[in-house]
N, C-alpha and C. Protein backbone atom coordinates (compact mmCIF):
# COMPACT_ATOMS: atom_id res chain seq x y z
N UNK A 1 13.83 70.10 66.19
CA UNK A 1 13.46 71.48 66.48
C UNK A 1 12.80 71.56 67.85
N UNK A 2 13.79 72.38 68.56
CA UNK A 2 12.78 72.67 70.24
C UNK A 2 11.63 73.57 70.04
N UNK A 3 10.28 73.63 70.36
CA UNK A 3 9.37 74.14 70.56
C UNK A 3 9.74 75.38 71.51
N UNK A 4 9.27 76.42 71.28
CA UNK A 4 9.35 77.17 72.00
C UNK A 4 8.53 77.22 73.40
N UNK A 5 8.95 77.74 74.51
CA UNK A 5 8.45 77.62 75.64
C UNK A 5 7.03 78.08 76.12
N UNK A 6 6.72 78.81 75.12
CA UNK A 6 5.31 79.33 75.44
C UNK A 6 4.12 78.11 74.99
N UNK A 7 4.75 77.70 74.08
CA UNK A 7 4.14 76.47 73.37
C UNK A 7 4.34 75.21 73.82
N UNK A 8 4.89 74.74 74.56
CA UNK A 8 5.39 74.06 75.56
C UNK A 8 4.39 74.16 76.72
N UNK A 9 4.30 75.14 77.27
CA UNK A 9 3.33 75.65 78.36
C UNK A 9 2.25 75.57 78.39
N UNK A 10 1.70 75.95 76.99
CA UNK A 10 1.05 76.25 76.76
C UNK A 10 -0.16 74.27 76.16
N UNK A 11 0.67 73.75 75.36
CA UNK A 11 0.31 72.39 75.33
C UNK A 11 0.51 71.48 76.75
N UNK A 12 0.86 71.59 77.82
CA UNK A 12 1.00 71.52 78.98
C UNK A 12 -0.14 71.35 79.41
N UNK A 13 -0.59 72.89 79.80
CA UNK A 13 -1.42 73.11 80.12
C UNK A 13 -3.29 72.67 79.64
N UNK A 14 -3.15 72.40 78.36
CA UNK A 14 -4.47 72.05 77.65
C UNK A 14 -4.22 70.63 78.15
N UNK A 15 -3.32 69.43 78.22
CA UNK A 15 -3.28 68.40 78.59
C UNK A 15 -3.71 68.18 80.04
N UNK A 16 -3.15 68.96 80.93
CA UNK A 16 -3.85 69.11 82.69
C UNK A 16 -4.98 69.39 82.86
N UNK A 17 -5.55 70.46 81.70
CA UNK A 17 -7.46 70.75 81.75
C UNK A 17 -7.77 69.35 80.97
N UNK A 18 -7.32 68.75 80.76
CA UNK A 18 -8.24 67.45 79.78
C UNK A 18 -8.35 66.53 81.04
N UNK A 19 -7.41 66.13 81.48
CA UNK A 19 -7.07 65.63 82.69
C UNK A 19 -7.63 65.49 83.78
N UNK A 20 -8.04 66.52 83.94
CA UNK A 20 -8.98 67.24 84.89
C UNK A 20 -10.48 66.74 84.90
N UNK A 21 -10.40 67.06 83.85
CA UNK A 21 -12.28 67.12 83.54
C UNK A 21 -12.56 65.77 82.81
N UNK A 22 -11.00 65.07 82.89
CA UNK A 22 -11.83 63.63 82.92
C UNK A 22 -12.04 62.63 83.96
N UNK A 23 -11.04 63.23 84.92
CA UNK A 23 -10.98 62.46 86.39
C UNK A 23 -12.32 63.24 87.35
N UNK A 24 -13.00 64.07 86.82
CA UNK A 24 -14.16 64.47 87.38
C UNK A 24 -15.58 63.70 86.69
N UNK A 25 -14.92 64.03 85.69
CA UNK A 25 -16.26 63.29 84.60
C UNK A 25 -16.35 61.81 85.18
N UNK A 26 -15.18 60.89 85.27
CA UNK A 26 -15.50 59.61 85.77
C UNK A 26 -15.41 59.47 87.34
N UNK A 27 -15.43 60.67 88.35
CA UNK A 27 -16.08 60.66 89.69
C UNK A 27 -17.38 60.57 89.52
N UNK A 28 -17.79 61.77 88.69
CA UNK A 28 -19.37 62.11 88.85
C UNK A 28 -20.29 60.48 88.48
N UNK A 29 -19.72 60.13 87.54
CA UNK A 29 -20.49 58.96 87.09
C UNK A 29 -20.39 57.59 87.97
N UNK A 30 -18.98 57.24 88.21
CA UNK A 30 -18.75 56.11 89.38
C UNK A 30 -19.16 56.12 90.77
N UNK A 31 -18.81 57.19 91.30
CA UNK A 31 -19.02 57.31 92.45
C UNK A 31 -20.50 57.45 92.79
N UNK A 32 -21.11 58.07 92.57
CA UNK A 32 -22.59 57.72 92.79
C UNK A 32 -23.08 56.43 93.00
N UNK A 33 -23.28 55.67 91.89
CA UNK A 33 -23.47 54.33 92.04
C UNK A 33 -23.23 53.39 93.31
N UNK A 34 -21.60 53.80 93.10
CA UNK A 34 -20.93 53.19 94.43
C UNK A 34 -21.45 53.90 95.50
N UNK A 35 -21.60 54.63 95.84
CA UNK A 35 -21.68 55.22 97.28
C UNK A 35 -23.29 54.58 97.84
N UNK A 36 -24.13 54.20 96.54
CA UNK A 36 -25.89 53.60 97.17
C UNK A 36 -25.24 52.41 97.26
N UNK A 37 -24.25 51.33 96.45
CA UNK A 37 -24.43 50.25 97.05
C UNK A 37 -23.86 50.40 97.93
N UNK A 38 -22.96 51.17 98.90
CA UNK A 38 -22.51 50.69 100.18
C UNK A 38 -23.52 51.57 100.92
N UNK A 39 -24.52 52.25 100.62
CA UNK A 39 -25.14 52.69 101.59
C UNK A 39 -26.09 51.18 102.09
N UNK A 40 -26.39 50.65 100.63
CA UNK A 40 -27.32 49.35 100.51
C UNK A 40 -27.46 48.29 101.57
N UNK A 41 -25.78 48.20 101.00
CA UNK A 41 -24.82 47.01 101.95
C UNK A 41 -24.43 47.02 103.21
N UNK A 42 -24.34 48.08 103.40
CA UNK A 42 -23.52 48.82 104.47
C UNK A 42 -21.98 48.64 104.73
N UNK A 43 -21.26 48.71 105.84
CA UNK A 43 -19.93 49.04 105.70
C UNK A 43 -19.61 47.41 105.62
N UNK A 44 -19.79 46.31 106.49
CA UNK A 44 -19.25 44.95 106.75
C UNK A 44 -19.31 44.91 105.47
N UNK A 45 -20.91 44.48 104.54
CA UNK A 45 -20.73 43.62 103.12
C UNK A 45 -19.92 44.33 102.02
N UNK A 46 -19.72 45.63 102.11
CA UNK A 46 -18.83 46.31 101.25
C UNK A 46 -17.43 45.52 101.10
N UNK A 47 -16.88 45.41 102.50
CA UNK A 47 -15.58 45.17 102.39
C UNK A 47 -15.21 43.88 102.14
N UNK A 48 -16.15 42.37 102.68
CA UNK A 48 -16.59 41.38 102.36
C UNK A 48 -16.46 41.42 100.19
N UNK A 49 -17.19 41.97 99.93
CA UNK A 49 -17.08 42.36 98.27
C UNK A 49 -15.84 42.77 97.85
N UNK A 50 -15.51 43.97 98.21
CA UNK A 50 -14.30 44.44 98.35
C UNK A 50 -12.79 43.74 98.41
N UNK A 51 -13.45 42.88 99.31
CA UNK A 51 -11.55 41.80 99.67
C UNK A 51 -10.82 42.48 100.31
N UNK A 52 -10.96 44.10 101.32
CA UNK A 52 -10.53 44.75 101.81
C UNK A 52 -11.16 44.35 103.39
């Protein structure tokens, strides 16, 4: 049975807001952290760590 298109769209769409607000949720939390140790470190020992 095909789902109809609104429902389709519509589950779509609730999957892209989940999506969303979880790739923010784990900025807000990672990135912080990270951003004091390279303030810590500064740019050389970052990348030294890094392997970049």
């Amino acid at each position: 049975m095909v789902p109809e298109r609104r429902d389709y769209l519509l589950v779509t769409l609730v999957i892209f807001v989940v999506a969303v607000v979880n790739v923010r949720f784990h900025i807000e939390r990672y990135l912080r952290p990270a951003r004091a140790i390279f303030d810590l470190l500064g740019s050389a020992a970052a990348r030294i760590v890094t392997g970049r």
